[in-house]
N, C-alpha and C. Protein backbone atom coordinates (compact mmCIF):
# COMPACT_ATOMS: atom_id res chain seq x y z
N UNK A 1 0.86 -1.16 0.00
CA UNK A 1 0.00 0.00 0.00
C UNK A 1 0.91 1.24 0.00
N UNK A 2 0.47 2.14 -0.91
CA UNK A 2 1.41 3.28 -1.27
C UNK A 2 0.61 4.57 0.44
N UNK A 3 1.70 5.18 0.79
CA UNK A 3 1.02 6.19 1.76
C UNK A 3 1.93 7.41 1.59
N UNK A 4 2.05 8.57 1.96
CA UNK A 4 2.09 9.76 1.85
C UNK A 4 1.87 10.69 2.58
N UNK A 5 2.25 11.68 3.39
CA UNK A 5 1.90 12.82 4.38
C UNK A 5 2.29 14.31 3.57
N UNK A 6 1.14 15.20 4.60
CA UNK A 6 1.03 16.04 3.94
C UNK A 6 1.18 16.86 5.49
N UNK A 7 1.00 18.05 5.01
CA UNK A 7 0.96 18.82 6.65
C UNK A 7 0.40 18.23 7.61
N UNK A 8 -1.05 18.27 7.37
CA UNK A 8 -2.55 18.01 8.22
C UNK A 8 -2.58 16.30 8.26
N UNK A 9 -2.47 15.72 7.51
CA UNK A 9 -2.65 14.17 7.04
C UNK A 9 -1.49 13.23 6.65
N UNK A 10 -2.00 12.00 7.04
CA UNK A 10 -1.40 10.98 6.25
C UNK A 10 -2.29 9.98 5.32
N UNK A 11 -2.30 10.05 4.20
CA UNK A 11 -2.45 9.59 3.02
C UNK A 11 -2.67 7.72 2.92
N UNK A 12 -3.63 6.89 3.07
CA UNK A 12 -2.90 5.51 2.55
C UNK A 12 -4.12 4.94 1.39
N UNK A 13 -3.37 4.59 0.10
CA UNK A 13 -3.89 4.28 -0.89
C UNK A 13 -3.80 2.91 -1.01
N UNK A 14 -4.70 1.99 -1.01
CA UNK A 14 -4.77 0.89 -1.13
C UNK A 14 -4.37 0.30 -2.35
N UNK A 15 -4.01 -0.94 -3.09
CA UNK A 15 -3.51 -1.09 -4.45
C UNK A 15 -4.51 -1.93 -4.55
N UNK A 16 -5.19 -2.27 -3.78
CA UNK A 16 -6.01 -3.84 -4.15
C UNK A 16 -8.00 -3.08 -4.43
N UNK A 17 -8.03 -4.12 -5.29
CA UNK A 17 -9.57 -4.03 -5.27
C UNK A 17 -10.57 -4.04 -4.54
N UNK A 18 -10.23 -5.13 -3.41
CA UNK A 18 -10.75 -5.48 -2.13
C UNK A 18 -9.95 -4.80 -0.90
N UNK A 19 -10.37 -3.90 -0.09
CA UNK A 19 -10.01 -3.53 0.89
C UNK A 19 -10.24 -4.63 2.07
N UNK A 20 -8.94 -5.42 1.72
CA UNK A 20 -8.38 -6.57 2.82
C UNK A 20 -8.10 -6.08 3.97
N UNK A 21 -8.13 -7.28 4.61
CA UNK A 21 -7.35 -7.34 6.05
C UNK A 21 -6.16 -7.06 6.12
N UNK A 22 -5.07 -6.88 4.90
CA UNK A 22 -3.68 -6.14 5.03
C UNK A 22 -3.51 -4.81 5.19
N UNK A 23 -4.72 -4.00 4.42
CA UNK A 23 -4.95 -2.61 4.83
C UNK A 23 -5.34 -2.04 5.68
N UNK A 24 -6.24 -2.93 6.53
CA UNK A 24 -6.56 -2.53 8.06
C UNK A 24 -5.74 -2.83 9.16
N UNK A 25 -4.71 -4.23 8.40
CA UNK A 25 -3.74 -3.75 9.91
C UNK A 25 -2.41 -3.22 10.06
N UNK A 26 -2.54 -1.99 8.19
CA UNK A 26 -1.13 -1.48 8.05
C UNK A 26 -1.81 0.20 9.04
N UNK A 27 -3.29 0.42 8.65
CA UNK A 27 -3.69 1.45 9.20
C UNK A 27 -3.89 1.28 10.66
N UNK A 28 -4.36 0.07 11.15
CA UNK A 28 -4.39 0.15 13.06
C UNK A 28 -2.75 -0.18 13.44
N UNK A 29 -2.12 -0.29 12.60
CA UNK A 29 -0.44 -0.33 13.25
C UNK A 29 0.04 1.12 13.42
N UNK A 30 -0.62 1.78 12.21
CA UNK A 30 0.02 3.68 12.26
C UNK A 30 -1.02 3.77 13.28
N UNK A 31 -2.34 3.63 13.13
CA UNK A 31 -3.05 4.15 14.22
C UNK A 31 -2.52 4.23 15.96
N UNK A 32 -2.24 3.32 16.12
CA UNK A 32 -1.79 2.45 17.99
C UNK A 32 -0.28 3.69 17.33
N UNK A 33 0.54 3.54 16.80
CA UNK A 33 1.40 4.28 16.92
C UNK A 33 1.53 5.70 17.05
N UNK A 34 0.18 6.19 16.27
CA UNK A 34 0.42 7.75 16.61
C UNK A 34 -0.08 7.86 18.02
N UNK A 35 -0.96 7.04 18.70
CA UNK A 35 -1.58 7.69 19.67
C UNK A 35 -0.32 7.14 20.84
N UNK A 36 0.46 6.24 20.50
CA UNK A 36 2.09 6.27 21.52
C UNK A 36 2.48 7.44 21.27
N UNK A 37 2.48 7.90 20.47
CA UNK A 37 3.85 9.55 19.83
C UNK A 37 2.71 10.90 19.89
N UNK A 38 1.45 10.49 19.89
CA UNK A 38 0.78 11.50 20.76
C UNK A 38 0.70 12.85 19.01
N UNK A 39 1.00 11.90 18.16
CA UNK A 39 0.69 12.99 16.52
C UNK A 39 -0.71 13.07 16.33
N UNK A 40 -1.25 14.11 15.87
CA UNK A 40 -2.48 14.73 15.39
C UNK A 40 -2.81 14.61 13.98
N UNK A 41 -2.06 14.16 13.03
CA UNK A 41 -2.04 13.72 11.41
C UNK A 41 -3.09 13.15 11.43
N UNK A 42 -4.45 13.64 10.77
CA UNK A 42 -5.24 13.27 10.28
C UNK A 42 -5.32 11.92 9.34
N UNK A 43 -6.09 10.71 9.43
CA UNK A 43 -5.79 9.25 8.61
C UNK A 43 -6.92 9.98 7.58
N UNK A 44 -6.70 9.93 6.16
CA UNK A 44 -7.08 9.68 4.72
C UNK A 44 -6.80 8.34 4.38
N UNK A 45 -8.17 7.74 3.71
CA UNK A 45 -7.93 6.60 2.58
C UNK A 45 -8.49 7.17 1.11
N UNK A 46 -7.52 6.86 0.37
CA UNK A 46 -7.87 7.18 -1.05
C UNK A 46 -8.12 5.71 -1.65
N UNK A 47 -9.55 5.88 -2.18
CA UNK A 47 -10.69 4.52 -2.40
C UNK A 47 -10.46 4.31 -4.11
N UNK A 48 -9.53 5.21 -4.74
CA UNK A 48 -9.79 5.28 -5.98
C UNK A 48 -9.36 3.73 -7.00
N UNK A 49 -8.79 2.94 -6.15
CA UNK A 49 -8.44 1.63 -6.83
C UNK A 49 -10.00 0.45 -5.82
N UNK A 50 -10.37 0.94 -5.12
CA UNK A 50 -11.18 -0.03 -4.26
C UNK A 50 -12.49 0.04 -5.03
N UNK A 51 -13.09 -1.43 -4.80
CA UNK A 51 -14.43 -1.65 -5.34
C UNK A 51 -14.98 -2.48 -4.85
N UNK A 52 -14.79 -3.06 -3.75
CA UNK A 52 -15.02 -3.69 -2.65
C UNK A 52 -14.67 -3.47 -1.23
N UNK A 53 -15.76 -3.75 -0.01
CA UNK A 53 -15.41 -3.75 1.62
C UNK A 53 -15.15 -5.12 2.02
N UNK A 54 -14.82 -4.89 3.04
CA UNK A 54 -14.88 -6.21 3.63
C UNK A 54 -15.41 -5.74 5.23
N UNK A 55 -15.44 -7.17 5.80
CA UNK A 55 -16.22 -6.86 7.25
C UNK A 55 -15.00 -6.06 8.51
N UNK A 56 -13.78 -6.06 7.68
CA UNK A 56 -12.65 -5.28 8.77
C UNK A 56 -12.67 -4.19 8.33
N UNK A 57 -13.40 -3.16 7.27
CA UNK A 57 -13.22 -2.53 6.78
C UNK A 57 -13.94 -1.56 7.72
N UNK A 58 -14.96 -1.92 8.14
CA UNK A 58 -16.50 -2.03 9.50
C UNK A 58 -16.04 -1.71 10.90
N UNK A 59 -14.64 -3.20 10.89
CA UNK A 59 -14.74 -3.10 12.14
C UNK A 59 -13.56 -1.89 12.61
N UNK A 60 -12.60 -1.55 11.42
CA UNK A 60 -11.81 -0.42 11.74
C UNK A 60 -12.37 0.82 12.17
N UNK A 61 -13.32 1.26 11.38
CA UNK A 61 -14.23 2.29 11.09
C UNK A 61 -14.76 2.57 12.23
N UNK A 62 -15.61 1.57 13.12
CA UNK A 62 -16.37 1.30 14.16
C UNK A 62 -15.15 0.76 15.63
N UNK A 63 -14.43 0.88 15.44
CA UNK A 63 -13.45 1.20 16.87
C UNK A 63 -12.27 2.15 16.87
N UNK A 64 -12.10 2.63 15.71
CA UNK A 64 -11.55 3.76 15.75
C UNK A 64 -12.12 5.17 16.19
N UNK A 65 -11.63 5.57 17.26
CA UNK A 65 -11.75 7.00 17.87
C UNK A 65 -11.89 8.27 17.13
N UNK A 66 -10.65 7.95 16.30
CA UNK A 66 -10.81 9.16 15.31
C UNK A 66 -11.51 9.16 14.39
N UNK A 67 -11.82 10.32 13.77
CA UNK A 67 -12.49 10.32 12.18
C UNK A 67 -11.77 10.35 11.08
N UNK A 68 -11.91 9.18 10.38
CA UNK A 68 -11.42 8.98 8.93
C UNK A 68 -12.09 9.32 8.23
N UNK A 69 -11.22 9.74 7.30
CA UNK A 69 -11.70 10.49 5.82
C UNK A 69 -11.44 9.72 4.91
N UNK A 70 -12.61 9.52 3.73
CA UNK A 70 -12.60 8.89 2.59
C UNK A 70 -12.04 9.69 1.50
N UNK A 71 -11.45 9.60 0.11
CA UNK A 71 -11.33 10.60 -0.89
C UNK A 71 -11.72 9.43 -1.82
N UNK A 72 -12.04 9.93 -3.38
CA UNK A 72 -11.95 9.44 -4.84
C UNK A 72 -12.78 7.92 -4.28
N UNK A 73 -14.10 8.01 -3.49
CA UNK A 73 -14.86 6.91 -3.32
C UNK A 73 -15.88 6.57 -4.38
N UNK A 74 -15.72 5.47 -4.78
CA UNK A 74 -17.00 5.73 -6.18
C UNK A 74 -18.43 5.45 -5.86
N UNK A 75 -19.21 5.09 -7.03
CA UNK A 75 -20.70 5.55 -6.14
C UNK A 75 -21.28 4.10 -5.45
N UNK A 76 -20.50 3.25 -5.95
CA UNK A 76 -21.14 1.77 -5.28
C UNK A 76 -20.78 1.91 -3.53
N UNK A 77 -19.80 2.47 -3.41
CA UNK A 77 -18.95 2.01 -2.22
C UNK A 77 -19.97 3.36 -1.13
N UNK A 78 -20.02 4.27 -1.82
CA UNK A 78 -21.13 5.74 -1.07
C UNK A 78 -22.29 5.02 -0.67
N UNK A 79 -23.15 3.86 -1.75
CA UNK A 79 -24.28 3.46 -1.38
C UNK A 79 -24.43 2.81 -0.22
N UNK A 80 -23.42 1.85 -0.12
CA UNK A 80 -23.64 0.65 0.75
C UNK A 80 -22.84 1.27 2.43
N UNK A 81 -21.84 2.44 2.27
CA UNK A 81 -21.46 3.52 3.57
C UNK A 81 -23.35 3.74 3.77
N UNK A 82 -23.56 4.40 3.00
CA UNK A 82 -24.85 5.10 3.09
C UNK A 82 -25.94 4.21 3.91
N UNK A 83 -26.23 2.67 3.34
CA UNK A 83 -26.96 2.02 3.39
C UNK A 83 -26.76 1.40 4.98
N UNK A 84 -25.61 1.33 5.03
CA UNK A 84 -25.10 1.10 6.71
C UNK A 84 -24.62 1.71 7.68
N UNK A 85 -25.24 2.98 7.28
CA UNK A 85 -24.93 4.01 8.45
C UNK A 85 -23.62 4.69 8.74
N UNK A 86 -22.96 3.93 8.08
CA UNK A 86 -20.90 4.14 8.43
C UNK A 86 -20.97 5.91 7.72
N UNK A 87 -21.43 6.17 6.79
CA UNK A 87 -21.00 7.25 6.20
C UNK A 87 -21.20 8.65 7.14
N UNK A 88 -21.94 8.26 8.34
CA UNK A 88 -22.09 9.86 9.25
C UNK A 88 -20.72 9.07 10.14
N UNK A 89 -20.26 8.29 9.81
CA UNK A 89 -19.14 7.95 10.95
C UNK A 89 -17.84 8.43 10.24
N UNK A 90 -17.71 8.86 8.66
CA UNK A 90 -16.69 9.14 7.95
C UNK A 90 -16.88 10.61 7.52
N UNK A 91 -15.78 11.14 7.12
CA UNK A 91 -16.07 12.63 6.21
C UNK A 91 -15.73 12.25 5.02
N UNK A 92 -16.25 12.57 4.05
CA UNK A 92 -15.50 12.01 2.27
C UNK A 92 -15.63 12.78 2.12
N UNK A 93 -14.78 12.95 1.08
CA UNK A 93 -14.18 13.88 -0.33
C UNK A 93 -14.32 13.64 -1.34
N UNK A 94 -14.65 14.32 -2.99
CA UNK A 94 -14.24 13.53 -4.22
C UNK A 94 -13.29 13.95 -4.43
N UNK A 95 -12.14 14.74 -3.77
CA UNK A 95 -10.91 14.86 -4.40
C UNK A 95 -9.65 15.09 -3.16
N UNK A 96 -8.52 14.90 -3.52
CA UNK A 96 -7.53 15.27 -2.27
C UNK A 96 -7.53 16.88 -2.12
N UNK A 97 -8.02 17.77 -3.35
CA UNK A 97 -7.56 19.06 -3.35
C UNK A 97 -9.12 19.59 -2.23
N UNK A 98 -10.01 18.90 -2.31
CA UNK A 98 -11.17 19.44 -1.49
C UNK A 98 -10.77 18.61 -0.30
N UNK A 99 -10.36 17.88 0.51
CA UNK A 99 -9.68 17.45 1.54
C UNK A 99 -8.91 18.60 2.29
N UNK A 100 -7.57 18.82 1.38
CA UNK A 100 -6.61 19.63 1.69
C UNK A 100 -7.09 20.81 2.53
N UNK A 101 -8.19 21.39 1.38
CA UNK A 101 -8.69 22.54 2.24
C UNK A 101 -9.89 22.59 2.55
N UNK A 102 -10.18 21.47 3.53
CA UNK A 102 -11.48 21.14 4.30
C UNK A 102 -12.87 22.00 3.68
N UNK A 103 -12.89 22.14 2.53
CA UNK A 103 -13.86 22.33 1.53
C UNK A 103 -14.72 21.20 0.75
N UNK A 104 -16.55 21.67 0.75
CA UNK A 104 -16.80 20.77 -0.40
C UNK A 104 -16.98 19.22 0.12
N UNK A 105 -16.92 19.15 1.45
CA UNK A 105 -17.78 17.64 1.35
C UNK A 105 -18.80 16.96 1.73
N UNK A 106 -18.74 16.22 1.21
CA UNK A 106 -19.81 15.05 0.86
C UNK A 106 -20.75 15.50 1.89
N UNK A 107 -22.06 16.04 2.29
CA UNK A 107 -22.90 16.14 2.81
C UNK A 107 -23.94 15.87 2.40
N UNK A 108 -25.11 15.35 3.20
CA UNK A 108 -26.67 15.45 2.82
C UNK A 108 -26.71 14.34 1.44
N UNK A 109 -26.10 13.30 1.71
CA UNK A 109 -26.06 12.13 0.40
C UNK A 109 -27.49 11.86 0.35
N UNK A 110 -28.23 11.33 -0.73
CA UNK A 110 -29.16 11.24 -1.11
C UNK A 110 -29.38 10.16 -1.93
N UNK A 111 -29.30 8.55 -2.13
CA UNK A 111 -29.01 7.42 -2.97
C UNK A 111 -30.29 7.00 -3.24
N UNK A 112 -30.11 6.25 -4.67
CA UNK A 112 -31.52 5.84 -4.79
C UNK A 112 -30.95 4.80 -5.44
N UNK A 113 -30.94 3.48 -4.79
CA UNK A 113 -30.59 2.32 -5.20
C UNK A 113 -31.73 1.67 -6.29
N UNK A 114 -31.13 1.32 -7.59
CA UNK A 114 -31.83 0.48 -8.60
C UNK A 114 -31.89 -0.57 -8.63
């Protein structure tokens, strides 16, 4: 998994289609670590290769303290956040540049599953 920091954030882009169990325990390893070192770096996942969850994907989401941010999520993956409540537990973005400057997100989703 490719990752990246920025001032405010750290960045982790998944390579896989399926957001596995390798991505949740490269993110609860930084996680347990920042809160040893006591850093404030905001966690970003950039969804733009993902097209699938999995059930750790849930359980990260749902015992993590902090708020994670989604970016470049497509619309299958919005529905089923949506459909299970997770999405008032996340902030998304459609882009890193509306991230950056806490502009522009995702509010008041509205899905109409076909």
């Amino acid at each position: 998994m490719l990752t990246y920091t920025t001032e405010k954030h750290i960045v982790f882009c998944p390579d896989f289609r399926i957001f596995s169990i390798r991505c949740v325990e490269e993110i609860s390893k930084y996680l347990s670590n920042q809160k040893k070192e006591n850093q404030s770096k905001q966690v970003v996942i950039d969804m733009s290769k993902v097209q699938s969850l999995t059930a750790e994907f849930f359980d990260l989401i749902k015992e993590n303290s902090q708020e994670i941010v989604l970016i470049n999520t497509n619309a299958e993956i919005l529905a089923i956040l949506n459909l299970t409540g997770y999405d008032k537990k996340l902030k998304l973005f459609v882009t890193s540049i509306d991230m950056e400057e806490d502009k522009r997100e995702l509010r008041n989703r509205k899905f109409r599953i076909v």
